[in-house]
PDB file of N, CA and C in Angstrom:
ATOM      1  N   UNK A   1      -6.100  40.349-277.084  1.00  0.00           N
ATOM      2  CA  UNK A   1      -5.466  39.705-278.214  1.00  0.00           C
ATOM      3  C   UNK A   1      -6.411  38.631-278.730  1.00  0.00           C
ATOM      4  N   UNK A   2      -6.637  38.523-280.129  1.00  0.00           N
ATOM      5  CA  UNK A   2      -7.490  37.658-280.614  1.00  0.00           C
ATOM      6  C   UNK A   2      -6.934  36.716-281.047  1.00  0.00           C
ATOM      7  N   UNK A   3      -6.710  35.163-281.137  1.00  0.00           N
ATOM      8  CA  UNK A   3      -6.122  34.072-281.641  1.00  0.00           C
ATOM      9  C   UNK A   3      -7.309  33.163-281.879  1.00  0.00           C
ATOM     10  N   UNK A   4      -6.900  32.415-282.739  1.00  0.00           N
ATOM     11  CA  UNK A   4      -7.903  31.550-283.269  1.00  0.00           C
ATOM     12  C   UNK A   4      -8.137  30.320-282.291  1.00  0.00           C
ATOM     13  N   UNK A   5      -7.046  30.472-281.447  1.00  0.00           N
ATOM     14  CA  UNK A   5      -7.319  28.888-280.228  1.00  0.00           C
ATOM     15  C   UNK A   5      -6.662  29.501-278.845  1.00  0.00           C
ATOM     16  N   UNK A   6      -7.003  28.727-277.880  1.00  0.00           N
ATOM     17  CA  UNK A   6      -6.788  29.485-276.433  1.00  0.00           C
ATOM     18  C   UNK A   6      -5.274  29.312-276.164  1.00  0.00           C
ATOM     19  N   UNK A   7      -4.922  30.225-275.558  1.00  0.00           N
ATOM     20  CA  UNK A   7      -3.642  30.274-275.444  1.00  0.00           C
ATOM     21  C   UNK A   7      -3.186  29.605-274.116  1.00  0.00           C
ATOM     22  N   UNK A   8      -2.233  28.778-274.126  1.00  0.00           N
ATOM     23  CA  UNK A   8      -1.584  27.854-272.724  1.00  0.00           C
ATOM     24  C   UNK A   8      -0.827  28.881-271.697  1.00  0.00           C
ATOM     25  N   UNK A   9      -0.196  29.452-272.104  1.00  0.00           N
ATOM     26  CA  UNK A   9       0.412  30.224-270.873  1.00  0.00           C
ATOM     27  C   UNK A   9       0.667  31.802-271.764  1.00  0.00           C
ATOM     28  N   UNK A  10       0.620  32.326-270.648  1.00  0.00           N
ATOM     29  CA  UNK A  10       0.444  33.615-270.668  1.00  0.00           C
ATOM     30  C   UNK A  10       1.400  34.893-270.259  1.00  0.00           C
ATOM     31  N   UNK A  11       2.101  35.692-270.800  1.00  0.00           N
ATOM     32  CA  UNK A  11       2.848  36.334-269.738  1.00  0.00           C
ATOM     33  C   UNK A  11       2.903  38.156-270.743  1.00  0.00           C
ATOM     34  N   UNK A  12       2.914  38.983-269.658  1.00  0.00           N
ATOM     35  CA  UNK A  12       2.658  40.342-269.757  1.00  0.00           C
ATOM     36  C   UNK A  12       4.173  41.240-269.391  1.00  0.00           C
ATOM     37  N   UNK A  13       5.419  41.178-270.238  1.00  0.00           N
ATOM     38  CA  UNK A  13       6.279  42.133-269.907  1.00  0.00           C
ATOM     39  C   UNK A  13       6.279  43.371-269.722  1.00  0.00           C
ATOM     40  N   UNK A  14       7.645  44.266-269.314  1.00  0.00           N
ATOM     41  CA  UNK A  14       7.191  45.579-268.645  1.00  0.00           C
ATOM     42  C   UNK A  14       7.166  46.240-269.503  1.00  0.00           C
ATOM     43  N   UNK A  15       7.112  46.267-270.714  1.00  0.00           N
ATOM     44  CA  UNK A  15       7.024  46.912-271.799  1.00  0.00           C
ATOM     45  C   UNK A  15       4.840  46.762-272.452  1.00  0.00           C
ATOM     46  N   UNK A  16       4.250  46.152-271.366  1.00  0.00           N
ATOM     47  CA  UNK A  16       3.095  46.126-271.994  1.00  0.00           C
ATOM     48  C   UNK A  16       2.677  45.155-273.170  1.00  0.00           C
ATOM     49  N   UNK A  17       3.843  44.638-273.130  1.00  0.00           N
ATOM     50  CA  UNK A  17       3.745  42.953-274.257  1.00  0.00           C
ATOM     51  C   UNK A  17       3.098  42.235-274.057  1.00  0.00           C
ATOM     52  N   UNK A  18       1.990  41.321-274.261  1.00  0.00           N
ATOM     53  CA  UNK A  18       1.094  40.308-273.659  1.00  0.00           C
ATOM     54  C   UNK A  18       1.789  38.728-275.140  1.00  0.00           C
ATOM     55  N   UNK A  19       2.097  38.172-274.481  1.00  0.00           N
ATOM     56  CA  UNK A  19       2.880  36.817-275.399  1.00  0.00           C
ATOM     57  C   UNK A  19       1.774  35.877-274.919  1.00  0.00           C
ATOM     58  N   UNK A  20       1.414  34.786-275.616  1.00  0.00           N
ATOM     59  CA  UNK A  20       0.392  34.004-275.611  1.00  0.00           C
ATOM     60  C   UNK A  20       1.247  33.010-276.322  1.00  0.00           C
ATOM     61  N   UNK A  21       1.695  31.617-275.516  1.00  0.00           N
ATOM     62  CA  UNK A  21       1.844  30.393-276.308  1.00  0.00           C
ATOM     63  C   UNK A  21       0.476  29.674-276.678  1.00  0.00           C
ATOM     64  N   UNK A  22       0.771  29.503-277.864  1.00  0.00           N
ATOM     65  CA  UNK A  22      -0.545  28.598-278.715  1.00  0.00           C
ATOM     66  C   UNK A  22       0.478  27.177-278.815  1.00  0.00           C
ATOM     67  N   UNK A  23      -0.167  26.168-277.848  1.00  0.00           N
ATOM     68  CA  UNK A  23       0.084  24.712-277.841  1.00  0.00           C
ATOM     69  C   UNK A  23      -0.311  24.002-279.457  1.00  0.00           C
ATOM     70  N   UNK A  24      -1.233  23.968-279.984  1.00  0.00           N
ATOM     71  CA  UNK A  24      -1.207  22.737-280.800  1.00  0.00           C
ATOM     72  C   UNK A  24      -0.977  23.623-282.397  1.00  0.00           C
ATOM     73  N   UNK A  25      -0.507  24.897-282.018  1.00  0.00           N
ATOM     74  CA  UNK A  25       0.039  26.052-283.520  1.00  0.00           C
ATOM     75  C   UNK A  25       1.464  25.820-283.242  1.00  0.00           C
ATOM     76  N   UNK A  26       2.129  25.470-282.129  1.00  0.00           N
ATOM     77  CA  UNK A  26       3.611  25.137-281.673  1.00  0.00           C
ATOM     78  C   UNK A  26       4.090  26.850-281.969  1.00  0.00           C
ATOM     79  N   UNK A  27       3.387  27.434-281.490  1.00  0.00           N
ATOM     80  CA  UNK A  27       4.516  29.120-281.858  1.00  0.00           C
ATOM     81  C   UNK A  27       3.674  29.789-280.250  1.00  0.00           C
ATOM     82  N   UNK A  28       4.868  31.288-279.743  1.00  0.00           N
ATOM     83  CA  UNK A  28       4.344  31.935-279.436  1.00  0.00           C
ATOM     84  C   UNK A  28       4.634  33.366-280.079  1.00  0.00           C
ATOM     85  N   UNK A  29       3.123  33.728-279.897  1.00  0.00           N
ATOM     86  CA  UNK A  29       3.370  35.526-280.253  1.00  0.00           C
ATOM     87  C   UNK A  29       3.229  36.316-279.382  1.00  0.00           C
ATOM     88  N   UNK A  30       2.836  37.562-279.945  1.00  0.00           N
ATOM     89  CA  UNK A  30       3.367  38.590-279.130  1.00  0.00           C
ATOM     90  C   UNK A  30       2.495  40.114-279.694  1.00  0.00           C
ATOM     91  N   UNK A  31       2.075  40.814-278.711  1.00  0.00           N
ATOM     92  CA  UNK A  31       1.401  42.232-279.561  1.00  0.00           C
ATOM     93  C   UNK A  31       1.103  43.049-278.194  1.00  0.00           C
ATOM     94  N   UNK A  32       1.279  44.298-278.643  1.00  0.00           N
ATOM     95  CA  UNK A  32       1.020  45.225-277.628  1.00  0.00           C
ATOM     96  C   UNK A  32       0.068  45.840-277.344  1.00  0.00           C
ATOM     97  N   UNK A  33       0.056  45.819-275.911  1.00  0.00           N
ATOM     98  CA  UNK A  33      -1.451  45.465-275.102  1.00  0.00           C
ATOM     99  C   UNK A  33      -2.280  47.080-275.619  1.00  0.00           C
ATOM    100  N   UNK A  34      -1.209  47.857-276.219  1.00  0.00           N
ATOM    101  CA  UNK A  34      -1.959  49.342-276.677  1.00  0.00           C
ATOM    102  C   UNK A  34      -2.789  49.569-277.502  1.00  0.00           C
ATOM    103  N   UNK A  35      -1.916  48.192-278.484  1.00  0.00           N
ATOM    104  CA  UNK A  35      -2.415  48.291-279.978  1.00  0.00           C
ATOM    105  C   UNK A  35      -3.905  48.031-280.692  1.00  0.00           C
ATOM    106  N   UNK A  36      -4.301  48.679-280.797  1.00  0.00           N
ATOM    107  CA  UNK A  36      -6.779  47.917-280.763  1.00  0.00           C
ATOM    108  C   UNK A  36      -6.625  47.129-282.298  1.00  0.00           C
ATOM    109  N   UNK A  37      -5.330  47.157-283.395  1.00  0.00           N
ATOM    110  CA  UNK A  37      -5.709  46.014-284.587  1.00  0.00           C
ATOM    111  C   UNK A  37      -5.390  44.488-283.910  1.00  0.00           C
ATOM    112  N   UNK A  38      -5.512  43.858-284.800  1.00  0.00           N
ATOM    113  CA  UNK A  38      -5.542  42.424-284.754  1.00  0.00           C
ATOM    114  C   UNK A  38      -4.365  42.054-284.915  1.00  0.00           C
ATOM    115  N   UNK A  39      -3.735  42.781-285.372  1.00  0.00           N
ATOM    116  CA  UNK A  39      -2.311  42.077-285.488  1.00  0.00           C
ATOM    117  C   UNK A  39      -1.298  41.475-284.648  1.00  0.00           C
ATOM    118  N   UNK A  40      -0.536  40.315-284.626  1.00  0.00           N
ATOM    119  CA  UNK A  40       0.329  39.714-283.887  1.00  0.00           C
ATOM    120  C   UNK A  40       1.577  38.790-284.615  1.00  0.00           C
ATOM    121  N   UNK A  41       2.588  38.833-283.711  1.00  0.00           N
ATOM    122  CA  UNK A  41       3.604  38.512-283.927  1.00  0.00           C
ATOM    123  C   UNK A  41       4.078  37.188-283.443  1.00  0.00           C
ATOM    124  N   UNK A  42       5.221  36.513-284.449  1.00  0.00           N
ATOM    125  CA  UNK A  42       5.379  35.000-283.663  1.00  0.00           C
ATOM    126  C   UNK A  42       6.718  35.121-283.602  1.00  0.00           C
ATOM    127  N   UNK A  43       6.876  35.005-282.378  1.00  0.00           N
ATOM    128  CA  UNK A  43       8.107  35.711-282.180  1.00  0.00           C
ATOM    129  C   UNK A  43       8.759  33.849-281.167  1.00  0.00           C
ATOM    130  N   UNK A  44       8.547  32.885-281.348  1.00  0.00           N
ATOM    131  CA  UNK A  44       9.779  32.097-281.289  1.00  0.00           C
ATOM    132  C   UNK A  44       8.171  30.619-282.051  1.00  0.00           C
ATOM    133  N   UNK A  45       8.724  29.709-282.729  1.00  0.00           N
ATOM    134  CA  UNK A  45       8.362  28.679-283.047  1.00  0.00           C
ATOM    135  C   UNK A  45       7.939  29.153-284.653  1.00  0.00           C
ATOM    136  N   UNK A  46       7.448  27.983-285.599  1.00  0.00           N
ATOM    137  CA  UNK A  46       7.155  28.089-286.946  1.00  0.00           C
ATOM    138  C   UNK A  46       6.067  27.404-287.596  1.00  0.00           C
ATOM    139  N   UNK A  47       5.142  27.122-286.562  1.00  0.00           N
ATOM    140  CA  UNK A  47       3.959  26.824-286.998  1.00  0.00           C
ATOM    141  C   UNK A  47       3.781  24.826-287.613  1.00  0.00           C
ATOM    142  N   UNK A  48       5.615  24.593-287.579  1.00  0.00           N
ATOM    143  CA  UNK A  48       5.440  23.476-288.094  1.00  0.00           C
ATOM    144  C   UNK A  48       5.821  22.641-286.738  1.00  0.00           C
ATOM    145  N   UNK A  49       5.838  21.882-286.295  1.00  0.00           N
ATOM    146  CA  UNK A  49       6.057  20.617-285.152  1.00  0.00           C
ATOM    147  C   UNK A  49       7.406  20.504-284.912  1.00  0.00           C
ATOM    148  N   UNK A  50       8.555  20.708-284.385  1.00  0.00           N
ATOM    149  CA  UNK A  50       9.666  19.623-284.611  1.00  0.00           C
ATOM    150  C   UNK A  50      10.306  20.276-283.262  1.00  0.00           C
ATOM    151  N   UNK A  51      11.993  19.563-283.478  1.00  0.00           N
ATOM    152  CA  UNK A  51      13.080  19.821-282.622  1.00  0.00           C
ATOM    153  C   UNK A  51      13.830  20.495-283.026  1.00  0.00           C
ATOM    154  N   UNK A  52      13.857  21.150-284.283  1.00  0.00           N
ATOM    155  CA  UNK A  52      14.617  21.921-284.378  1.00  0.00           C
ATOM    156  C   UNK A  52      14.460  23.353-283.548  1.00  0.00           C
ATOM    157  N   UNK A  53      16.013  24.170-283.806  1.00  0.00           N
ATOM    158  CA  UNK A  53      16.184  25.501-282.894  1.00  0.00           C
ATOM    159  C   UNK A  53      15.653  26.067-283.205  1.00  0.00           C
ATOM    160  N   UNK A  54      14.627  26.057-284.022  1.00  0.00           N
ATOM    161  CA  UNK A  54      13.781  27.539-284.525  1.00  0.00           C
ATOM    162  C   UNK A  54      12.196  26.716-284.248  1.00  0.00           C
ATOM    163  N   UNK A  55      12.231  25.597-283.565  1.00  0.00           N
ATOM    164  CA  UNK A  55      10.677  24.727-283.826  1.00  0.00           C
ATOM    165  C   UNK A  55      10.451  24.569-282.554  1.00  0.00           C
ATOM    166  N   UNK A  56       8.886  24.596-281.865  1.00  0.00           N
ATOM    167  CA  UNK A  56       8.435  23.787-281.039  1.00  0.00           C
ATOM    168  C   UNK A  56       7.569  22.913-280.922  1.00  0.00           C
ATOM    169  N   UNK A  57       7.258  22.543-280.208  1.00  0.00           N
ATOM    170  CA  UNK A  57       6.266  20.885-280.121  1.00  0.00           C
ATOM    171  C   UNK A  57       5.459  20.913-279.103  1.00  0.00           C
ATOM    172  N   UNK A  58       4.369  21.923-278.901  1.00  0.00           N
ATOM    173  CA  UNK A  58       3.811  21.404-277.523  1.00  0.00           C
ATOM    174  C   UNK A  58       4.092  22.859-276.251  1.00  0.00           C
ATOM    175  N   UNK A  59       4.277  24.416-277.255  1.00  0.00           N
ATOM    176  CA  UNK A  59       4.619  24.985-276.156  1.00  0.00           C
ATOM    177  C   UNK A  59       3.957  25.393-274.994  1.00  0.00           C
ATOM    178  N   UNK A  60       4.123  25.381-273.868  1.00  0.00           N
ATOM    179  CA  UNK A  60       3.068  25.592-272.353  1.00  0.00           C
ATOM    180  C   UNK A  60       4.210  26.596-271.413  1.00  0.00           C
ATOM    181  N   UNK A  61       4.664  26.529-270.654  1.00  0.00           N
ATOM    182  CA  UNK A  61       4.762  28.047-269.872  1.00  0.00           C
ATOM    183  C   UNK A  61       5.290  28.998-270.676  1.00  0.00           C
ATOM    184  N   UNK A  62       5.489  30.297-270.103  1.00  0.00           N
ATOM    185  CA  UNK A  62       6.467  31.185-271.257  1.00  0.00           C
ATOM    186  C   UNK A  62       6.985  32.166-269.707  1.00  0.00           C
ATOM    187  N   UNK A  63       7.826  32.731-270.481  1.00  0.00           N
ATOM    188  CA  UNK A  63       8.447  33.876-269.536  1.00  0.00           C
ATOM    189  C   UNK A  63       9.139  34.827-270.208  1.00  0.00           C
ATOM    190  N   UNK A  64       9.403  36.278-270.356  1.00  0.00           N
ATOM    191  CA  UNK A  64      10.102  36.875-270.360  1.00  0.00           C
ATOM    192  C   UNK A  64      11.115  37.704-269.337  1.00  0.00           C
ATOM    193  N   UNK A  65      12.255  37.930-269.742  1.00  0.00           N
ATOM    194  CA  UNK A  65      13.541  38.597-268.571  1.00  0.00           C
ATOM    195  C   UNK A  65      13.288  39.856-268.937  1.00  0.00           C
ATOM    196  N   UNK A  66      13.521  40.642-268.217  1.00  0.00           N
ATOM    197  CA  UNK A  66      14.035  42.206-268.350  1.00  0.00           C
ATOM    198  C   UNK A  66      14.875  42.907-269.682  1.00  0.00           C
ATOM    199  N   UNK A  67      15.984  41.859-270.612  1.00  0.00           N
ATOM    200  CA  UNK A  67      16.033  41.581-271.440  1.00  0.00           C
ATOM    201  C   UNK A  67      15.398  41.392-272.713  1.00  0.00           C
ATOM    202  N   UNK A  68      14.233  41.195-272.283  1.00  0.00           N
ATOM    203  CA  UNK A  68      13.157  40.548-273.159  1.00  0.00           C
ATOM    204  C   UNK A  68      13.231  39.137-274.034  1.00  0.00           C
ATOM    205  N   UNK A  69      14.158  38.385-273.590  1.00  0.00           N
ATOM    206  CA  UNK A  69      14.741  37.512-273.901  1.00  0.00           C
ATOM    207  C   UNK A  69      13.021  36.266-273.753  1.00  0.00           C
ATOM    208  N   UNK A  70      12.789  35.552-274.249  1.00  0.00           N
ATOM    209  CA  UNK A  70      11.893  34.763-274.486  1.00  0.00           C
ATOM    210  C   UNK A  70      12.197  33.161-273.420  1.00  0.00           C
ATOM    211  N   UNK A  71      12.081  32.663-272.720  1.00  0.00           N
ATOM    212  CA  UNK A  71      11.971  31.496-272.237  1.00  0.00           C
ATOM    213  C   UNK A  71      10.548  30.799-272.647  1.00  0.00           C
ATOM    214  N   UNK A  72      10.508  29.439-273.225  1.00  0.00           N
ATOM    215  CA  UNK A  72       9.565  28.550-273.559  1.00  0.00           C
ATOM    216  C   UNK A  72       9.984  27.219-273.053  1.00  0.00           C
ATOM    217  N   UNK A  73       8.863  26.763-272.213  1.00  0.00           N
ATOM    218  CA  UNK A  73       8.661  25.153-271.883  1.00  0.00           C
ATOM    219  C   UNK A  73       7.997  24.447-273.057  1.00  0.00           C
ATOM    220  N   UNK A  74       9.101  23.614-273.642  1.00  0.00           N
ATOM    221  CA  UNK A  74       8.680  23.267-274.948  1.00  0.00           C
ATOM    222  C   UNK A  74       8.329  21.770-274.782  1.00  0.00           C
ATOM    223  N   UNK A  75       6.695  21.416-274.456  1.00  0.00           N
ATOM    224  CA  UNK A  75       6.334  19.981-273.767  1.00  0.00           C
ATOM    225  C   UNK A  75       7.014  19.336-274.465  1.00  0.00           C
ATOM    226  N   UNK A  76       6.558  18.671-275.842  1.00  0.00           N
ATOM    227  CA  UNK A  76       7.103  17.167-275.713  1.00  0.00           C
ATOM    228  C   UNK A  76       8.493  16.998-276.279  1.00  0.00           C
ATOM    229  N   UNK A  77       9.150  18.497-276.662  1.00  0.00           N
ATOM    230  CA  UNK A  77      10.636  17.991-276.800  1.00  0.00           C
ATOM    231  C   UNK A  77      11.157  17.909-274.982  1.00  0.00           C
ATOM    232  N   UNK A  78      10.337  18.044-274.795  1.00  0.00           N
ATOM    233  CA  UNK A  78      11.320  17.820-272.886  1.00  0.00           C
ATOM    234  C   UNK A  78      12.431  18.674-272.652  1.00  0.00           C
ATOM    235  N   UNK A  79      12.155  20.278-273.179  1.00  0.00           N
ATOM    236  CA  UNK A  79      13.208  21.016-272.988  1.00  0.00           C
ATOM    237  C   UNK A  79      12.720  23.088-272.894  1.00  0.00           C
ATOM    238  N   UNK A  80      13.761  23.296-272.011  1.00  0.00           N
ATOM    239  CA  UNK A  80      13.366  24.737-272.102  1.00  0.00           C
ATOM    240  C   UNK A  80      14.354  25.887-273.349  1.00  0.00           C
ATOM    241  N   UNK A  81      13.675  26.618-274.333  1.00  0.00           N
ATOM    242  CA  UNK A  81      14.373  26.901-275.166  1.00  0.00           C
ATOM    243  C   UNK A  81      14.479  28.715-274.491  1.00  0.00           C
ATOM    244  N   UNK A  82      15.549  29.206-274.696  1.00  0.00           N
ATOM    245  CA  UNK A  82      15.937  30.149-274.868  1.00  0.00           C
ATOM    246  C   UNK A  82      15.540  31.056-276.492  1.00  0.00           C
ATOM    247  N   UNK A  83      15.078  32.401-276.701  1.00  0.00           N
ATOM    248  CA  UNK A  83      14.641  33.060-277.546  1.00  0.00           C
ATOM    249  C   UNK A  83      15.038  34.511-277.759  1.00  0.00           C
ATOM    250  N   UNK A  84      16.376  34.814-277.640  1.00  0.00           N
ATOM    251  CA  UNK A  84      17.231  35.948-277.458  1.00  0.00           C
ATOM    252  C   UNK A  84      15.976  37.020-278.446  1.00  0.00           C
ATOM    253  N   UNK A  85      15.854  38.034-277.748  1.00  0.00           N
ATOM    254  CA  UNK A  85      15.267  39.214-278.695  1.00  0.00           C
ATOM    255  C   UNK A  85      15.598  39.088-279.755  1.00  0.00           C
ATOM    256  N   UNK A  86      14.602  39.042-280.831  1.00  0.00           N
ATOM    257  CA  UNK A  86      14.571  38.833-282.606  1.00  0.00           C
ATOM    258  C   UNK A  86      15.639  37.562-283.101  1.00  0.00           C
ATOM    259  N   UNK A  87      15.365  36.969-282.255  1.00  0.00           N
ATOM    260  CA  UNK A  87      16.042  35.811-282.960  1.00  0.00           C
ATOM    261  C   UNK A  87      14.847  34.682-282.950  1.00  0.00           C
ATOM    262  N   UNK A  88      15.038  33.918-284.116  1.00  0.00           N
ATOM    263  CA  UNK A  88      13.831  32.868-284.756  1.00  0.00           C
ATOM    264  C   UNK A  88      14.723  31.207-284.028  1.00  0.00           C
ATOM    265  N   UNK A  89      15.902  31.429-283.682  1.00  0.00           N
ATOM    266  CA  UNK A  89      16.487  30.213-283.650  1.00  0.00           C
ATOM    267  C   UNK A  89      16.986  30.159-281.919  1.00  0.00           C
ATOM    268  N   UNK A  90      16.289  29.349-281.529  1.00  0.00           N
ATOM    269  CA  UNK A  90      15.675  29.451-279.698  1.00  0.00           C
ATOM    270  C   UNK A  90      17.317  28.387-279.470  1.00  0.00           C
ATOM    271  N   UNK A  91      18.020  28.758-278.055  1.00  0.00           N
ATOM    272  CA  UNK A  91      18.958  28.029-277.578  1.00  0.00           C
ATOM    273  C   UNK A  91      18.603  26.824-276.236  1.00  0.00           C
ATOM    274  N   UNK A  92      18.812  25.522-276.360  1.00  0.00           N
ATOM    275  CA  UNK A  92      17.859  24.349-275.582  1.00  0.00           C
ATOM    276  C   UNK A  92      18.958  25.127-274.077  1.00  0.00           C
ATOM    277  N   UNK A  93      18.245  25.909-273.700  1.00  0.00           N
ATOM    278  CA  UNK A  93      18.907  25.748-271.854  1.00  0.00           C
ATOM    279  C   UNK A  93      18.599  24.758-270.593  1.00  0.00           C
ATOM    280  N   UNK A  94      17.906  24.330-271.076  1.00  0.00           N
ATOM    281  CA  UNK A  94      17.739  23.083-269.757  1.00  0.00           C
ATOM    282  C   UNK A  94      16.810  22.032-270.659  1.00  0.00           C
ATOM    283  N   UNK A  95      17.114  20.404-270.466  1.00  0.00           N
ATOM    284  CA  UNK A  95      16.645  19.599-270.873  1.00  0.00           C
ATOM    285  C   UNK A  95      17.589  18.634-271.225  1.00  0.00           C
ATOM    286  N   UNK A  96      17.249  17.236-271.694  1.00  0.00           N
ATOM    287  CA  UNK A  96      18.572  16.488-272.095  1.00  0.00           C
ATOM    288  C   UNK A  96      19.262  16.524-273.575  1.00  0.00           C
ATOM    289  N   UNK A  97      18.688  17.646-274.412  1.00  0.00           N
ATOM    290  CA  UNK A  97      19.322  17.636-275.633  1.00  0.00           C
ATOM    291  C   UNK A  97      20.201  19.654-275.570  1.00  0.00           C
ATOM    292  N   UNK A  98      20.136  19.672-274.087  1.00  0.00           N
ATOM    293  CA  UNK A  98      21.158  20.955-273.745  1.00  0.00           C
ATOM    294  C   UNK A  98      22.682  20.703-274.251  1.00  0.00           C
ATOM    295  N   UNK A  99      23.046  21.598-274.622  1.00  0.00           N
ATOM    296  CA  UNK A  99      24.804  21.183-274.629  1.00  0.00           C
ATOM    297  C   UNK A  99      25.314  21.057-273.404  1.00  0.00           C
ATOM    298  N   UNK A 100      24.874  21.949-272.037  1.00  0.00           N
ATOM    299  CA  UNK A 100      25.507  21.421-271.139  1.00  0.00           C
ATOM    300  C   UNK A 100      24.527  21.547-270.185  1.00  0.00           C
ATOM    301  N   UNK A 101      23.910  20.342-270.184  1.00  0.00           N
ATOM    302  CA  UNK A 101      22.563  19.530-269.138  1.00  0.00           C
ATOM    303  C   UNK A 101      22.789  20.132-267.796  1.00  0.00           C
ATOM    304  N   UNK A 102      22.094  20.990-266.768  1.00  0.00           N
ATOM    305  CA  UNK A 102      22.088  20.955-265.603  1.00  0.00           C
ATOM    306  C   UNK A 102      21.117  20.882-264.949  1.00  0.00           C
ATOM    307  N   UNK A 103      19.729  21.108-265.818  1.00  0.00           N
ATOM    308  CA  UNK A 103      18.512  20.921-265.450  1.00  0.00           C
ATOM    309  C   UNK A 103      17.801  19.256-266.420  1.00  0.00           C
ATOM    310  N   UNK A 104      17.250  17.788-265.855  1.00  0.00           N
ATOM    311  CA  UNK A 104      16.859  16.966-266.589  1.00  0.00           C
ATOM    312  C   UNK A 104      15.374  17.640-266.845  1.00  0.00           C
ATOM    313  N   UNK A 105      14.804  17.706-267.648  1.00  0.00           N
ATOM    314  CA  UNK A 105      13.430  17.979-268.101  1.00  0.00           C
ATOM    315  C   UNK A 105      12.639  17.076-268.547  1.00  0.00           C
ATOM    316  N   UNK A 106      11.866  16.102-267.948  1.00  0.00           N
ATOM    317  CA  UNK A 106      10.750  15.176-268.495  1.00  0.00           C
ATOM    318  C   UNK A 106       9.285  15.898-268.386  1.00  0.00           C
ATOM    319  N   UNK A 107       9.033  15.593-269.420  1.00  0.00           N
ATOM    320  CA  UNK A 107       7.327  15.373-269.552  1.00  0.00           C
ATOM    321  C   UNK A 107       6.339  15.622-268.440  1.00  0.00           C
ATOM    322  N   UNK A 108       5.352  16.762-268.461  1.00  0.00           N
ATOM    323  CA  UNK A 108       4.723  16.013-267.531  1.00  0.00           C
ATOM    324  C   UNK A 108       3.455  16.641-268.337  1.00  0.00           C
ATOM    325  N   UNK A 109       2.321  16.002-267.921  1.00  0.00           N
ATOM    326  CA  UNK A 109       0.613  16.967-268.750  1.00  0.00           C
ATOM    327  C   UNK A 109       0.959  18.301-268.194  1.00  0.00           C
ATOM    328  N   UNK A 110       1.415  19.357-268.825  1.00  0.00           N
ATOM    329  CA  UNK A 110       0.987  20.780-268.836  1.00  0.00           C
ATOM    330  C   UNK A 110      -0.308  21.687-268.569  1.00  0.00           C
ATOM    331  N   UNK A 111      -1.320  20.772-269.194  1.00  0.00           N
ATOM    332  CA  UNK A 111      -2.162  21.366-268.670  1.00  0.00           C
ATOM    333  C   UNK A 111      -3.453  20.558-269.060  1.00  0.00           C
ATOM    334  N   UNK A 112      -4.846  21.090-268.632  1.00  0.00           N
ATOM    335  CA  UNK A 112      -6.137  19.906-268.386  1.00  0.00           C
ATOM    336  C   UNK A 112      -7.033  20.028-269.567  1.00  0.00           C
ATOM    337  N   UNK A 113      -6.440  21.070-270.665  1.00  0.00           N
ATOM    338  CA  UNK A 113      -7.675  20.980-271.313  1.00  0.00           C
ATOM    339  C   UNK A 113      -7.158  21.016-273.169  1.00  0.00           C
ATOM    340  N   UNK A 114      -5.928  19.878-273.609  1.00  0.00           N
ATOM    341  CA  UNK A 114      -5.053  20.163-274.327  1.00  0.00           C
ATOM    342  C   UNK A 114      -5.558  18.620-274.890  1.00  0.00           C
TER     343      UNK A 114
END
């Protein structure tokens, strides 16, 4: 996958998906590891900075479920967003701006070369 800046975390679903969060683009995408064009997808964040449910700030781990459901550690909102398949508008599941807090999420440096 070609991106214009290095990607923070990395993750490869069983579908052959390779997702790449881009930290200081605040989005991650997404393209299949089959595919030889350039093309890629941003499949949770909007390129612009914020807190809103469709925005991130700083994204660093990623994960996908079996589901294909999207998990993002979204650094400096201090929260993990949920990214239901094709949805643009991510749900805060753990952090202190969760609707129902069970995980606290602070800050910490993500990573050494950001």
């Amino acid at each position: 996958m070609y991106v214009y800046t290095s990607c923070l975390g990395i993750f490869i679903d069983i579908n052959d998906m390779i997702y790449c969060s881009i930290y200081g683009n605040h989005t991650v995408v997404k393209k299949w590891l089959g595919d030889n064009t350039t093309n890629i997808t941003i499949v949770a964040g909007n390129v612009s900075s914020g807190s809103a449910s469709n925005q991130l700030r700083g994204p660093c781990g990623i994960f996908v479920d079996t589901n294909f459901d999207l998990y993002v550690a979204d650094y400096f909102n201090d929260r993990i967003q949920l990214f239901r398949l094709g949805q643009s508008n991510g749900i805060t599941v753990a952090g202190s701006s969760s609707s129902n807090v069970t995980i606290r999420v602070w800050s910490y440096w993500c990573c050494t070369r950001c």
